[in-house]
C-alpha atoms as a PDB file:
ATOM      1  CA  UNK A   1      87.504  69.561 229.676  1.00  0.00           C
ATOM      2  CA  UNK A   2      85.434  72.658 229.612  1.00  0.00           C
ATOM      3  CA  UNK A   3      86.320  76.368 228.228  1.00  0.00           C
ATOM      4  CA  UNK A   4      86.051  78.248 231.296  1.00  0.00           C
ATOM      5  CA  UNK A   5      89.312  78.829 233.009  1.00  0.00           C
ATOM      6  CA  UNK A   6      91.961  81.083 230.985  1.00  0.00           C
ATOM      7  CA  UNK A   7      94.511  79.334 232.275  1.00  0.00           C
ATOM      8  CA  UNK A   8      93.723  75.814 230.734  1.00  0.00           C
ATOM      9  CA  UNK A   9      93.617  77.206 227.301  1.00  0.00           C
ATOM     10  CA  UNK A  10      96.845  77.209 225.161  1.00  0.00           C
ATOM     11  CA  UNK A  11      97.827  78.556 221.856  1.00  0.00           C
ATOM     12  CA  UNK A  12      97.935  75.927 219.344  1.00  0.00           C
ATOM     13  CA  UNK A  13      95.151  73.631 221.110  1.00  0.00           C
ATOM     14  CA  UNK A  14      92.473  72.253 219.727  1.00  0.00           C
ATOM     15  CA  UNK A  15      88.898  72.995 220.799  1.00  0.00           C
ATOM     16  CA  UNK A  16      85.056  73.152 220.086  1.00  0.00           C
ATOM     17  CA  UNK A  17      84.215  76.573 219.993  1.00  0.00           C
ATOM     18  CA  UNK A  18      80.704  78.588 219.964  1.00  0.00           C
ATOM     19  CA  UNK A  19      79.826  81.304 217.738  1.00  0.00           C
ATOM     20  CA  UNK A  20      78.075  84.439 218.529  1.00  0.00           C
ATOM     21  CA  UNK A  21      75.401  83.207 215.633  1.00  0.00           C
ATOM     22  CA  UNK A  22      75.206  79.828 216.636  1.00  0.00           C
ATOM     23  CA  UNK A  23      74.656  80.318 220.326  1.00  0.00           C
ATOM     24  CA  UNK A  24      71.035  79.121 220.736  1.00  0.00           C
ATOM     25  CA  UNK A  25      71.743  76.371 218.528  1.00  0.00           C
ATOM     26  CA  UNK A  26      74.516  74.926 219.976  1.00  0.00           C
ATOM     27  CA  UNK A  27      76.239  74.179 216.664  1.00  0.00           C
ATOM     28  CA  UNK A  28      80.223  74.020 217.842  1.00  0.00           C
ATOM     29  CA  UNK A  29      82.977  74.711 215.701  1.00  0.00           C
ATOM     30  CA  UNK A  30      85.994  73.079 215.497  1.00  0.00           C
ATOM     31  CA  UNK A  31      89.653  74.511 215.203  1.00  0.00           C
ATOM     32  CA  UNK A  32      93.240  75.338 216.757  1.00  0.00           C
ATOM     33  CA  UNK A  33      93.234  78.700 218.814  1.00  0.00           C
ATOM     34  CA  UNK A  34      95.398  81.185 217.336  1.00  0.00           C
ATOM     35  CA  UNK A  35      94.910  83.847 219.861  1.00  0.00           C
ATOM     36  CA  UNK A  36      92.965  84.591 223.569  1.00  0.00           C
ATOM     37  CA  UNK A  37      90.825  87.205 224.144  1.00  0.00           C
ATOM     38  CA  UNK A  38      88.947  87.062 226.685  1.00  0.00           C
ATOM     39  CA  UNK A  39      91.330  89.001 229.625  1.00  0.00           C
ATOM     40  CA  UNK A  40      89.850  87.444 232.704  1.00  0.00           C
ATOM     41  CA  UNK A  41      90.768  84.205 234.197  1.00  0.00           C
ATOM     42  CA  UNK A  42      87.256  82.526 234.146  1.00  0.00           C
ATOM     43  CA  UNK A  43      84.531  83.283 231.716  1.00  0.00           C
ATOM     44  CA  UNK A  44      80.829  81.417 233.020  1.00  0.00           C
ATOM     45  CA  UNK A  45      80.148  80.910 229.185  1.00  0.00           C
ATOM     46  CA  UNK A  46      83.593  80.231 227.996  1.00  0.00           C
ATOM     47  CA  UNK A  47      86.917  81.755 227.059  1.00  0.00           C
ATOM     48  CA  UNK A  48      86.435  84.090 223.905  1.00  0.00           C
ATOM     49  CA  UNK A  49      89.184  82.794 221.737  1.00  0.00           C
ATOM     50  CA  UNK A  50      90.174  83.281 217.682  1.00  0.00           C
ATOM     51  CA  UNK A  51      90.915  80.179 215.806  1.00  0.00           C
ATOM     52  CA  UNK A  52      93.082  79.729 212.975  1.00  0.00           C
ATOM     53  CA  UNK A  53      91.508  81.097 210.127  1.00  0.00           C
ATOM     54  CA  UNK A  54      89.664  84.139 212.081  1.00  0.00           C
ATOM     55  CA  UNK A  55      86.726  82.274 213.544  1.00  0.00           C
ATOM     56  CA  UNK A  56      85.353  83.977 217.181  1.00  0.00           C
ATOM     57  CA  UNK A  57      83.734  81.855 219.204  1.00  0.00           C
ATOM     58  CA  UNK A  58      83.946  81.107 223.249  1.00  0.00           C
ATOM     59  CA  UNK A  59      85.421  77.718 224.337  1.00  0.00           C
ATOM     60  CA  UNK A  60      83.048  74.934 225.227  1.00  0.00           C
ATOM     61  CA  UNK A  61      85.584  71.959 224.830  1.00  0.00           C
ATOM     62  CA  UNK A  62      89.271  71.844 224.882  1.00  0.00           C
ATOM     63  CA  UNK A  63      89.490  68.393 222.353  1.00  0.00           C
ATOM     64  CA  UNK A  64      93.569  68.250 222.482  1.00  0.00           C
ATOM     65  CA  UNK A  65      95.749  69.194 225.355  1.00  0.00           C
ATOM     66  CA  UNK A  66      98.842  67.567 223.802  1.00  0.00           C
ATOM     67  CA  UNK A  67      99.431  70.730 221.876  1.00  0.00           C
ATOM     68  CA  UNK A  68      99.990  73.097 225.313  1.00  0.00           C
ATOM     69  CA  UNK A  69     103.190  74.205 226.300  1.00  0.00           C
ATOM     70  CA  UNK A  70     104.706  73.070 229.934  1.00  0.00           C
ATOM     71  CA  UNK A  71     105.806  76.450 230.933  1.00  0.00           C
ATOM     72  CA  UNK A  72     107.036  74.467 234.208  1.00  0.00           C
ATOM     73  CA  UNK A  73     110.336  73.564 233.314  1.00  0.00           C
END
């Protein structure tokens, strides 16, 4: 699942994130969002997210959705 849409992107998931330095490598980053901050719902180059541990990076693969919260109840 890609990184794009605020809405599928949950505190305490687990994603492949780009950072600003590693952008025209490619080189993704692995971790468990700790906080959103990208305001808009859609980003064309991902959701800017920090992980646990302070990394920045934008969202280019949600890797666990298991994690996410059913706010549907």
């Amino acid at each position: 699942m890609g990184g794009t849409v605020r809405s599928d992107i949950k505190i305490g998931a687990r994603v492949m994130v780009v950072q600003k330095q590693d952008q025209r490598t490619g080189k993704l980053t692995e971790g468990v969002v700790a906080r959103i901050l990208t305001n808009s719902q859609k980003h064309p180059r991902g959701i800017k997210v920090m992980l646990e541990g302070g990394i920045v990076g934008r969202v280019q693969h949600i890797c666990d959705i298991s994690n996410r919260v059913d706010t549907n109840n």
